[in-house]
PDB file of N, CA and C in Angstrom:
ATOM      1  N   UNK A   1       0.836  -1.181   0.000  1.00  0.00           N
ATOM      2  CA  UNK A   1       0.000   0.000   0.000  1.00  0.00           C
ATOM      3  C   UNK A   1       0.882   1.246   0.000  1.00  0.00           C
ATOM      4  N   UNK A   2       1.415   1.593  -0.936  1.00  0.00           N
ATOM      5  CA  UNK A   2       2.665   2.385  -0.877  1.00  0.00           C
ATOM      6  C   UNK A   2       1.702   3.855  -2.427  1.00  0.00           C
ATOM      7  N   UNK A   3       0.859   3.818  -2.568  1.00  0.00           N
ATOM      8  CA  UNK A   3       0.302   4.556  -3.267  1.00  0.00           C
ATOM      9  C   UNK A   3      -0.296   5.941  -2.536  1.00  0.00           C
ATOM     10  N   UNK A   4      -0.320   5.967  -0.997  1.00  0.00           N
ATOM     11  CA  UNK A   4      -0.654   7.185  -0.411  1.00  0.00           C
ATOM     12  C   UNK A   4       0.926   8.156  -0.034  1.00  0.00           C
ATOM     13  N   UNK A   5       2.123   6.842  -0.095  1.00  0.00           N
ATOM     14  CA  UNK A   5       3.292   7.401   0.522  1.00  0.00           C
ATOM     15  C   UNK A   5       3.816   8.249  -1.231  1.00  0.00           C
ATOM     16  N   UNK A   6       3.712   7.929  -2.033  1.00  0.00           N
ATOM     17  CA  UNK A   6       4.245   8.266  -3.116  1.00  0.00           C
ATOM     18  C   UNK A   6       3.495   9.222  -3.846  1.00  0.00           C
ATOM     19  N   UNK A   7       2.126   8.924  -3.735  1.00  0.00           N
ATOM     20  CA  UNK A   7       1.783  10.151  -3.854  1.00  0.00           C
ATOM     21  C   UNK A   7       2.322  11.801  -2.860  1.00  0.00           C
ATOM     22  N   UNK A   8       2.541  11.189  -1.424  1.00  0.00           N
ATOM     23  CA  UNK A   8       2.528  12.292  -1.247  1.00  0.00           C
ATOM     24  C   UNK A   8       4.293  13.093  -1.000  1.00  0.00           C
ATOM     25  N   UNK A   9       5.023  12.197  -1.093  1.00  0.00           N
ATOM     26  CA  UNK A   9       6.740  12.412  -2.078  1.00  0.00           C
ATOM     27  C   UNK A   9       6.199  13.473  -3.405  1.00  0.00           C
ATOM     28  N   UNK A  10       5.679  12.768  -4.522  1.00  0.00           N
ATOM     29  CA  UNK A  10       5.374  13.457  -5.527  1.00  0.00           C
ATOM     30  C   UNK A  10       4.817  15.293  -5.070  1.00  0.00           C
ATOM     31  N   UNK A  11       3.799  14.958  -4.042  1.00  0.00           N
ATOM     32  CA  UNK A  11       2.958  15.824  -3.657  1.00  0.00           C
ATOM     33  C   UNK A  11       3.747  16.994  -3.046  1.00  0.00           C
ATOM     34  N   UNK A  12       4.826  16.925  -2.150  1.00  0.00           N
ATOM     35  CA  UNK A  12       6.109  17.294  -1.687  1.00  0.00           C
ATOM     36  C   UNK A  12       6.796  18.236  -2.912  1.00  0.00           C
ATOM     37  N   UNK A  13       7.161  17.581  -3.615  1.00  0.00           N
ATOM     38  CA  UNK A  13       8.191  17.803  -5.104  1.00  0.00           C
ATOM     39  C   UNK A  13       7.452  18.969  -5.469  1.00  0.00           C
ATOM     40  N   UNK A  14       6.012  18.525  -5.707  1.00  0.00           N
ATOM     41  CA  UNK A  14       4.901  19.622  -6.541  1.00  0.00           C
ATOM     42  C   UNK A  14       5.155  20.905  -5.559  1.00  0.00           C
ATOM     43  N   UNK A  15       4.535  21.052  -4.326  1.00  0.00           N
ATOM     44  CA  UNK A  15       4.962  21.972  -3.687  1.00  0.00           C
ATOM     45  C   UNK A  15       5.894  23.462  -3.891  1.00  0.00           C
ATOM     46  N   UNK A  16       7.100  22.581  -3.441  1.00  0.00           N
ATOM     47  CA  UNK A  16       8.056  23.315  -4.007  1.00  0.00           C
ATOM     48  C   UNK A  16       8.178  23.502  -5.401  1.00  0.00           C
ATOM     49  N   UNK A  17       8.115  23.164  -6.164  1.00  0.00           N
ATOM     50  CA  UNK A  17       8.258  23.952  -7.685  1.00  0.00           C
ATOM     51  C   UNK A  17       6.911  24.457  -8.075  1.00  0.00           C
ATOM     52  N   UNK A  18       5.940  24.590  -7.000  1.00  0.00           N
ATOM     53  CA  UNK A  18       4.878  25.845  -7.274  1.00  0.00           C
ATOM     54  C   UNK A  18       5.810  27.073  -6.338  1.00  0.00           C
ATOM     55  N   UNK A  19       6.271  26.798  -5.224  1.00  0.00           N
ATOM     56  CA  UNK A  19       6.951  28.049  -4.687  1.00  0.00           C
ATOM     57  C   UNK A  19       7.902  28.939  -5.423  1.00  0.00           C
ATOM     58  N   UNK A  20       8.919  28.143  -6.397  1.00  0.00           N
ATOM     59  CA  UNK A  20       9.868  28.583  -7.261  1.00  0.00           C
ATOM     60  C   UNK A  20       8.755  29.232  -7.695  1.00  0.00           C
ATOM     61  N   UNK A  21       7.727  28.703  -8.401  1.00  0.00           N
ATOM     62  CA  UNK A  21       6.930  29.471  -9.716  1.00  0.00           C
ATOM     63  C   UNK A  21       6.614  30.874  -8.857  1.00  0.00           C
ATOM     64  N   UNK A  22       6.110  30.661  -8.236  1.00  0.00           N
ATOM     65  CA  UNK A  22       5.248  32.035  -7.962  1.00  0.00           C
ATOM     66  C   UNK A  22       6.322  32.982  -7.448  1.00  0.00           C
ATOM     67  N   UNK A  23       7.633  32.587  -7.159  1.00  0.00           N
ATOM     68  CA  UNK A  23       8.923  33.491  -6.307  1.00  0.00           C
ATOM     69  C   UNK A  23       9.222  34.098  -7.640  1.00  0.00           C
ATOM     70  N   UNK A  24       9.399  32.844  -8.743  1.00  0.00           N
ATOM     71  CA  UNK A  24       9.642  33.672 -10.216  1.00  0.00           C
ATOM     72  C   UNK A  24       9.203  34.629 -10.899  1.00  0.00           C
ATOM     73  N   UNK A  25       7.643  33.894 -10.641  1.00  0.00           N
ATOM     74  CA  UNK A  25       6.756  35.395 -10.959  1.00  0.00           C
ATOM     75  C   UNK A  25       6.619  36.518 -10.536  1.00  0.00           C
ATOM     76  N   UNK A  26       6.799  36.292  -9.288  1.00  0.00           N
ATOM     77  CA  UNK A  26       6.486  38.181  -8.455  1.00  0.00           C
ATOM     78  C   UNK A  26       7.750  38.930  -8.647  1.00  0.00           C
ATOM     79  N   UNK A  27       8.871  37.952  -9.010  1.00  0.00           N
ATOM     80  CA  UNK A  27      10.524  38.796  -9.373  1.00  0.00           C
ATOM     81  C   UNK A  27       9.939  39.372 -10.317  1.00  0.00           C
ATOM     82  N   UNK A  28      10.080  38.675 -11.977  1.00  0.00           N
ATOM     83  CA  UNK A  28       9.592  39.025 -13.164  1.00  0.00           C
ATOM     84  C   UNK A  28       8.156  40.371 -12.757  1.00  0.00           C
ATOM     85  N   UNK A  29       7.176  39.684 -12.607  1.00  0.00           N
ATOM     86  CA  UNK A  29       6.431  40.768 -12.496  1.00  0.00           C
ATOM     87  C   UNK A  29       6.191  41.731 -11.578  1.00  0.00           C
ATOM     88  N   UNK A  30       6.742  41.905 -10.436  1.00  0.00           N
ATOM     89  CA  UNK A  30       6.538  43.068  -9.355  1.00  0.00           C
ATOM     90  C   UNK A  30       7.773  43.824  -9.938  1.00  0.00           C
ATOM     91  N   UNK A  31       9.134  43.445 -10.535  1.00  0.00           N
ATOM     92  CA  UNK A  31      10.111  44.465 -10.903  1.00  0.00           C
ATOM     93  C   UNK A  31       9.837  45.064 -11.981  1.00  0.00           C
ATOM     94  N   UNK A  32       8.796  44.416 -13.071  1.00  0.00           N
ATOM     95  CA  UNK A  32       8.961  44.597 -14.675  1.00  0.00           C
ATOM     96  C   UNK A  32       9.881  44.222 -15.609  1.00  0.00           C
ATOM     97  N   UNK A  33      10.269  42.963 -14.568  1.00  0.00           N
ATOM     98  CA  UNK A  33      11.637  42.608 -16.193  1.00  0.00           C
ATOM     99  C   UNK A  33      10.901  41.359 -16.594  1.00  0.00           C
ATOM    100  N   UNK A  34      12.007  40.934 -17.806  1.00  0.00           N
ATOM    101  CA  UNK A  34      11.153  40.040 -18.441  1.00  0.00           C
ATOM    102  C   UNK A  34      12.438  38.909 -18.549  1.00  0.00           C
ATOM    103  N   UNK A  35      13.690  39.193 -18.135  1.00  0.00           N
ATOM    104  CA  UNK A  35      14.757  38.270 -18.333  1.00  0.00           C
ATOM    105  C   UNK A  35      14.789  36.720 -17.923  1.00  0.00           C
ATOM    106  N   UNK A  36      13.831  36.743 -16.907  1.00  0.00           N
ATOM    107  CA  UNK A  36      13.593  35.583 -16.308  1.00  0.00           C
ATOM    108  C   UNK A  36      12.510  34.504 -16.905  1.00  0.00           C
ATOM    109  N   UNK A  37      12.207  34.854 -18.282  1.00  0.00           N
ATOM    110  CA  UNK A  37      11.615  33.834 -18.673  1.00  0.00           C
ATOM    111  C   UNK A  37      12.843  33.441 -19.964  1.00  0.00           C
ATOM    112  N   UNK A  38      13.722  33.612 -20.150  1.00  0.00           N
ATOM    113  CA  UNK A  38      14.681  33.535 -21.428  1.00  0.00           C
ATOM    114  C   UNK A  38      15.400  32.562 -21.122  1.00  0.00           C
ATOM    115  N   UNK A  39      15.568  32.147 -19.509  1.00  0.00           N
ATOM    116  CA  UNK A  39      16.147  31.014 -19.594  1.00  0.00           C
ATOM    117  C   UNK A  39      15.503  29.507 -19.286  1.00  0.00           C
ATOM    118  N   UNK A  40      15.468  28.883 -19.567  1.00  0.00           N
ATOM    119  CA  UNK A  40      14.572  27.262 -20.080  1.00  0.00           C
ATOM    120  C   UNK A  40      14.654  26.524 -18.677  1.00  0.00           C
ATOM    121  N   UNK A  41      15.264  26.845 -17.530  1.00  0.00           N
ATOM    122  CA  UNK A  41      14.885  26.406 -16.238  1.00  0.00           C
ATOM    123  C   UNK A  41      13.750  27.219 -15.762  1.00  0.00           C
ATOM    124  N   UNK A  42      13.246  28.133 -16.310  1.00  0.00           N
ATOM    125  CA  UNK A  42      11.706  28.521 -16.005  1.00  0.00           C
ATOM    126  C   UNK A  42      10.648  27.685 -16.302  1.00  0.00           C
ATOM    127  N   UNK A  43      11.365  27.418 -17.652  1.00  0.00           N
ATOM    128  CA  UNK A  43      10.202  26.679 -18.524  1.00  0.00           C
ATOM    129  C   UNK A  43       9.980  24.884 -17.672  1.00  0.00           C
ATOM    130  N   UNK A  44      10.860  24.668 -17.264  1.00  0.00           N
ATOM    131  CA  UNK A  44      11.478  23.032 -16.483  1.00  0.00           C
ATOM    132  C   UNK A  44      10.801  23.496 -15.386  1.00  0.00           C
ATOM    133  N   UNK A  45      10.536  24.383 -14.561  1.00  0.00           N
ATOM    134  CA  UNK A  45       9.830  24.623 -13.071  1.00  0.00           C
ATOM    135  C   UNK A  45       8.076  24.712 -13.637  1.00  0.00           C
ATOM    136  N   UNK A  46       7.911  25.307 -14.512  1.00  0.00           N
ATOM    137  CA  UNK A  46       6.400  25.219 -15.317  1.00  0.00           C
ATOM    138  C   UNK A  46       6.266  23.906 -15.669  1.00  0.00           C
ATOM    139  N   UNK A  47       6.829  23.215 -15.956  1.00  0.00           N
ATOM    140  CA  UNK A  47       6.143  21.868 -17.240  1.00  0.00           C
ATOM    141  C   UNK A  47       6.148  21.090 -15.360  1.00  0.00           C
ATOM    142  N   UNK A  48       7.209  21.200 -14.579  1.00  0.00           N
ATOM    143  CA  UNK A  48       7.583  20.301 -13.840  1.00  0.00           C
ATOM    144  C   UNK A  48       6.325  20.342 -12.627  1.00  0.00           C
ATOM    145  N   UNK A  49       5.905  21.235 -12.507  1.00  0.00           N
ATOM    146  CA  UNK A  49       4.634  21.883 -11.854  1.00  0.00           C
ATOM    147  C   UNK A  49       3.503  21.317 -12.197  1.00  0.00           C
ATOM    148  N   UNK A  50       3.355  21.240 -13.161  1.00  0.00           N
ATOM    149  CA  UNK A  50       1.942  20.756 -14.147  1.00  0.00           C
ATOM    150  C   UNK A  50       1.946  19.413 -13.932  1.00  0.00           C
ATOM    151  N   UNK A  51       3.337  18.552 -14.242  1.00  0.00           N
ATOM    152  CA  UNK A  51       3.503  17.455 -14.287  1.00  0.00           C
ATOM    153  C   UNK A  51       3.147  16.397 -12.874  1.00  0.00           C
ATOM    154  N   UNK A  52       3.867  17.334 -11.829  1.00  0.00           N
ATOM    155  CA  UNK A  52       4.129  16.434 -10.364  1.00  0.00           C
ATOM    156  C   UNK A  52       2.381  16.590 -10.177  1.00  0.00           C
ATOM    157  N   UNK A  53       1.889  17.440 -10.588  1.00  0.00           N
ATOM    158  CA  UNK A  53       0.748  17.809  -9.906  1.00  0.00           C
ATOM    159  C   UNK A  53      -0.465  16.626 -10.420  1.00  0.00           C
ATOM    160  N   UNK A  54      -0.248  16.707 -11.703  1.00  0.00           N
ATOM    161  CA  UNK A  54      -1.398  15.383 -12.473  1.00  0.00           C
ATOM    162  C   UNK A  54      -0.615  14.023 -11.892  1.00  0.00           C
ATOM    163  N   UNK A  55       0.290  14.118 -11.937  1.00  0.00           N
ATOM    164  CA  UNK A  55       0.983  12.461 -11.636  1.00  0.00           C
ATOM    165  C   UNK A  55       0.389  12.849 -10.021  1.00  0.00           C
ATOM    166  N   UNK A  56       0.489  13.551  -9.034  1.00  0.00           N
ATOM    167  CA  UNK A  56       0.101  13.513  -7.421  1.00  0.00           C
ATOM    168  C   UNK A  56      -1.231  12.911  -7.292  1.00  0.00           C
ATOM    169  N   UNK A  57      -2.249  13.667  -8.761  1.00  0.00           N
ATOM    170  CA  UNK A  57      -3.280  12.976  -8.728  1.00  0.00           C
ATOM    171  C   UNK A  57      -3.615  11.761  -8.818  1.00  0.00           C
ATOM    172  N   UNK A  58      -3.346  11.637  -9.818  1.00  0.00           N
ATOM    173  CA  UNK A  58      -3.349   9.927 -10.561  1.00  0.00           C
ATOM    174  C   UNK A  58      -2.895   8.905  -9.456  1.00  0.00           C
ATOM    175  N   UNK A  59      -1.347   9.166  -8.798  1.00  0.00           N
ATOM    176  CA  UNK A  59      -1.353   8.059  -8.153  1.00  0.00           C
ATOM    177  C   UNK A  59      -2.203   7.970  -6.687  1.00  0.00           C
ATOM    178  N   UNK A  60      -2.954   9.003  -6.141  1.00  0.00           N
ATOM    179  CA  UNK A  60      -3.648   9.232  -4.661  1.00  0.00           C
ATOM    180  C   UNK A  60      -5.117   8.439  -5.422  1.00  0.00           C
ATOM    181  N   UNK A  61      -5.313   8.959  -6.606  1.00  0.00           N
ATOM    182  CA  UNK A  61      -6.626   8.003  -7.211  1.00  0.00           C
ATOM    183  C   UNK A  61      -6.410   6.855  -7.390  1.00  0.00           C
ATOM    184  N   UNK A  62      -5.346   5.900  -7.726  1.00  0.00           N
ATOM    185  CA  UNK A  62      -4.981   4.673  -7.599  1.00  0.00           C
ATOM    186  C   UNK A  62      -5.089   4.064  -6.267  1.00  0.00           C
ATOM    187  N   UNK A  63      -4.474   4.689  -5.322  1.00  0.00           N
ATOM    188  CA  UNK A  63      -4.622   4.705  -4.209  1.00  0.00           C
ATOM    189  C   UNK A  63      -6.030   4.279  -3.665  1.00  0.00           C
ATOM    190  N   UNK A  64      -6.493   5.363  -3.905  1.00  0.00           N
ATOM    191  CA  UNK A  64      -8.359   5.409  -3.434  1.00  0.00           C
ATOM    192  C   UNK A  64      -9.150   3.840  -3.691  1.00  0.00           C
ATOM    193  N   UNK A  65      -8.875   3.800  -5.018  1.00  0.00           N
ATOM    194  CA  UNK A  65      -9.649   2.454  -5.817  1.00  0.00           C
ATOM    195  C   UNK A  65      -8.680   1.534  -5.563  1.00  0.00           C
ATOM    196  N   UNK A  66      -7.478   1.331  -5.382  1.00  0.00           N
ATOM    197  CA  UNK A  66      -6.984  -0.284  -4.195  1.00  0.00           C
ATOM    198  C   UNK A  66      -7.088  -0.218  -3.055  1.00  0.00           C
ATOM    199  N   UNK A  67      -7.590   0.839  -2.403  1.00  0.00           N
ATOM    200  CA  UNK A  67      -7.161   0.440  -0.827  1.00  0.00           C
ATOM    201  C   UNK A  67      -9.111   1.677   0.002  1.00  0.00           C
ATOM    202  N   UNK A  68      -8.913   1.378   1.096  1.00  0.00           N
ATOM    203  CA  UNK A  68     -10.188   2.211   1.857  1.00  0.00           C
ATOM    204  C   UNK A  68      -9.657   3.640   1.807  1.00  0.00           C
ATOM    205  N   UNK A  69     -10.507   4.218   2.033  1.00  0.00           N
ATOM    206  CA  UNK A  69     -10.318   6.208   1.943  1.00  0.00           C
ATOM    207  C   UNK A  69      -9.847   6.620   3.454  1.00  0.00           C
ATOM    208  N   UNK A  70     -10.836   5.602   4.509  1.00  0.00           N
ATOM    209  CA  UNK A  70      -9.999   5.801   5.941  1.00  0.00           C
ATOM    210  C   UNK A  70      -8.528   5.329   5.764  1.00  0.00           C
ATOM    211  N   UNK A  71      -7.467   4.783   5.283  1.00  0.00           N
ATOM    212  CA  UNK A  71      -6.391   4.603   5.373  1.00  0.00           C
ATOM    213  C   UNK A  71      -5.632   5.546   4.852  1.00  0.00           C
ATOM    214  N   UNK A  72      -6.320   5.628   3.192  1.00  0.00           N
ATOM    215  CA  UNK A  72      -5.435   6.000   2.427  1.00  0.00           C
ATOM    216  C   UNK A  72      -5.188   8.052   2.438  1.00  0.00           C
ATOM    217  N   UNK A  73      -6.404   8.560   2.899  1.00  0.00           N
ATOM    218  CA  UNK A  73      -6.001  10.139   2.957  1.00  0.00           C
ATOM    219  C   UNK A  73      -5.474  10.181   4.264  1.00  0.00           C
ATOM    220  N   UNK A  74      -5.661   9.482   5.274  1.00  0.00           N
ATOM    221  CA  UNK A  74      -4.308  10.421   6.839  1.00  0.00           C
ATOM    222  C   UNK A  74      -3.165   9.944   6.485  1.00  0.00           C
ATOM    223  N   UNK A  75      -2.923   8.603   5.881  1.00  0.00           N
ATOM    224  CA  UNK A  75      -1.561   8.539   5.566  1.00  0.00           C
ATOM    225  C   UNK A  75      -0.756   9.826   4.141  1.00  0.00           C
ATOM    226  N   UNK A  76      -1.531   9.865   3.437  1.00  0.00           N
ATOM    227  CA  UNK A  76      -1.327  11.179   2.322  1.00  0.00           C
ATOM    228  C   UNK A  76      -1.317  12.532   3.267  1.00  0.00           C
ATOM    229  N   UNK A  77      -2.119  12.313   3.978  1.00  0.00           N
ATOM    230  CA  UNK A  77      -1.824  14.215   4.322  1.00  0.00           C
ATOM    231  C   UNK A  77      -1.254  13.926   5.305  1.00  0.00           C
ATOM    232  N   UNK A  78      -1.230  13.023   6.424  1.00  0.00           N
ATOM    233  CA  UNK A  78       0.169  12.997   7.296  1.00  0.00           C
ATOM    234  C   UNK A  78       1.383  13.079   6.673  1.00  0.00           C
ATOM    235  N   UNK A  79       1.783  12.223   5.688  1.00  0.00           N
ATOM    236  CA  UNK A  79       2.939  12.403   4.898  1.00  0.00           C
ATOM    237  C   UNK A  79       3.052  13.740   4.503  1.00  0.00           C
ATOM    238  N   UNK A  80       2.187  14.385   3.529  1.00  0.00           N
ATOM    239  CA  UNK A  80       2.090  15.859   2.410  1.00  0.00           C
ATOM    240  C   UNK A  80       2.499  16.683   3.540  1.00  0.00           C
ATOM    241  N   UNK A  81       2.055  16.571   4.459  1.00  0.00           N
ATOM    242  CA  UNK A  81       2.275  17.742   5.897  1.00  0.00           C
ATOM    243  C   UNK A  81       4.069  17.807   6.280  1.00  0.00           C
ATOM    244  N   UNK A  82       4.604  16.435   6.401  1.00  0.00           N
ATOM    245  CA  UNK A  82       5.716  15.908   7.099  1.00  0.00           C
ATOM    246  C   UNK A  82       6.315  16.343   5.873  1.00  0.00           C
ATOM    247  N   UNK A  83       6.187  15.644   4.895  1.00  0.00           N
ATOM    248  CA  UNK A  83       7.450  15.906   3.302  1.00  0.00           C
ATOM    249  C   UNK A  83       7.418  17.168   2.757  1.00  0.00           C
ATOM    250  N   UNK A  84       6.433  17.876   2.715  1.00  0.00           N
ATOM    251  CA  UNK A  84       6.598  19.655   2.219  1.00  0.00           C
ATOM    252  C   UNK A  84       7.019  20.228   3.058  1.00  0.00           C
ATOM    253  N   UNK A  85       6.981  19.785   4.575  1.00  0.00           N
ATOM    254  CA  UNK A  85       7.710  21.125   5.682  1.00  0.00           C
ATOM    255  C   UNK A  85       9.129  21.141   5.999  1.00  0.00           C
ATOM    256  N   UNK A  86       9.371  19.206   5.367  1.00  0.00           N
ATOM    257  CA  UNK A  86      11.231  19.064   5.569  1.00  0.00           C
ATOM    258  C   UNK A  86      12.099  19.609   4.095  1.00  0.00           C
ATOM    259  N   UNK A  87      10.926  19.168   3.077  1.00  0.00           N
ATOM    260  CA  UNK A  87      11.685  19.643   1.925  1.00  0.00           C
ATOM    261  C   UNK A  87      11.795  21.052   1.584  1.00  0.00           C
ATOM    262  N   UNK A  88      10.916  21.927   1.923  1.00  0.00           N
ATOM    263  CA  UNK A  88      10.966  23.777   2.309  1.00  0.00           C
ATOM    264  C   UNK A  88      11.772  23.925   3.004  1.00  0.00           C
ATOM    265  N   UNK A  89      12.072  23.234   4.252  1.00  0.00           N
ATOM    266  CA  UNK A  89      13.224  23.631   5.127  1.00  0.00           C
ATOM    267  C   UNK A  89      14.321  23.209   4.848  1.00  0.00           C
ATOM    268  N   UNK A  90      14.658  22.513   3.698  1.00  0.00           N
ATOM    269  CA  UNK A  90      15.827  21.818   3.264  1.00  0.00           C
ATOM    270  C   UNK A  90      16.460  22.797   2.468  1.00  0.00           C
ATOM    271  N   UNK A  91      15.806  22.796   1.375  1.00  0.00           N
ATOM    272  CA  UNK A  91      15.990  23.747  -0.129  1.00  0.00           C
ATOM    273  C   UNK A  91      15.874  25.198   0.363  1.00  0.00           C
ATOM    274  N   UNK A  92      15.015  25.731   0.984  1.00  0.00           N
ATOM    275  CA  UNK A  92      15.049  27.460   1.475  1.00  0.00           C
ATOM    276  C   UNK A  92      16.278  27.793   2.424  1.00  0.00           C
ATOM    277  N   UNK A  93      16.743  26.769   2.832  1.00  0.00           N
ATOM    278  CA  UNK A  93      18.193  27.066   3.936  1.00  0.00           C
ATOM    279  C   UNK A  93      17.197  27.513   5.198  1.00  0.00           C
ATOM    280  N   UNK A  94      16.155  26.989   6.066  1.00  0.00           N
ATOM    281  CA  UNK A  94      15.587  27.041   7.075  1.00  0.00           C
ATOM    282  C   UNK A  94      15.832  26.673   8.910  1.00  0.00           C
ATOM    283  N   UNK A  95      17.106  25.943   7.626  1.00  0.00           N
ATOM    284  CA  UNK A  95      16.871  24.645   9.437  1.00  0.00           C
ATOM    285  C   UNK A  95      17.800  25.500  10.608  1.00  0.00           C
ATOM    286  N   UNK A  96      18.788  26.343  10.248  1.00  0.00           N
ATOM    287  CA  UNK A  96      19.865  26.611  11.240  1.00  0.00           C
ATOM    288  C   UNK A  96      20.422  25.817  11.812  1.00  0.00           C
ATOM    289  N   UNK A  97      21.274  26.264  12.437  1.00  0.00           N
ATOM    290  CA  UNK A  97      22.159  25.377  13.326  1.00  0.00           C
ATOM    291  C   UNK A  97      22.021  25.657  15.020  1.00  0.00           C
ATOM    292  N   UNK A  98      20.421  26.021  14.827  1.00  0.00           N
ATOM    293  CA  UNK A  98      20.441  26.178  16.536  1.00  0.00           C
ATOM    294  C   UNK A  98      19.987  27.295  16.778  1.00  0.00           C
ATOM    295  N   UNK A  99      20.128  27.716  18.653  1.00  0.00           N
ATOM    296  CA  UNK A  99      19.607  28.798  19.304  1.00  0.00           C
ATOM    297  C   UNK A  99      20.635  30.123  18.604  1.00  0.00           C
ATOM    298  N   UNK A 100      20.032  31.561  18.411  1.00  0.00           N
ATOM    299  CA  UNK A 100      21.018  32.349  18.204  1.00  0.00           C
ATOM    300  C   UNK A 100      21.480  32.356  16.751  1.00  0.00           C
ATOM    301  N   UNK A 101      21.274  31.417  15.866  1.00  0.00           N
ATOM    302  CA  UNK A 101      21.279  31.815  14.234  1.00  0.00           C
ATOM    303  C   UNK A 101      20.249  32.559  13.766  1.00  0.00           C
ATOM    304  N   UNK A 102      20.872  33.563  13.595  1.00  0.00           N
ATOM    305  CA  UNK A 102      20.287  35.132  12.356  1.00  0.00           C
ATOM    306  C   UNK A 102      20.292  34.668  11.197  1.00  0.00           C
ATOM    307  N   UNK A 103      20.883  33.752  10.660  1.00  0.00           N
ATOM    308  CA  UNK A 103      20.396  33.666   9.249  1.00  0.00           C
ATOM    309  C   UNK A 103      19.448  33.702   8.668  1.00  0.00           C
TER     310      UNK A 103
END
């Protein structure tokens, strides 16, 4: 029964490359430049967005139709909760090293 855990890995992934998107966008559009769409790792955070997000679906609906709905959503949003708050704090530089870091 590994279809609520992977969905919500996937679900994790999606997350964060909606945060890139929208950090991208408010650069690009709250400054008025436009440089930031010229390079093709914009375009890889868009397709990659779209992508994690239909695949998050698909496999939590697989999920649903092999297994009961009481199992399969607390294990998905227990996970989605646990894997988006370590992987934000991973990639944003969050965690510190303790009491007394200003970073």
């Amino acid at each position: 029964m590994m279809y609520p855990v992977i969905a919500a890995i996937i679900g994790g992934q999606q997350f964060l490359l909606t945060k890139l998107g929208v950090e991208l966008a408010d650069t690009a559009f709250g400054l008025g430049r436009s440089e930031e769409f010229l390079h093709p790792v914009t375009y890889a955070i868009i397709v990659g967005t779209v992508c994690t997000s239909l695949l998050q679906l698909w496999v939590l609906n697989r999920g649903l139709a092999a297994a009961d709905a009481l199992l399969v959503v607390p294990v998905y949003q227990s996970l989605l909760t646990a894997l988006t708050t370590s992987t934000s704090a991973v990639f944003f530089d969050q965690l510190g090293n303790g009491a007394g870091d200003a970073d």
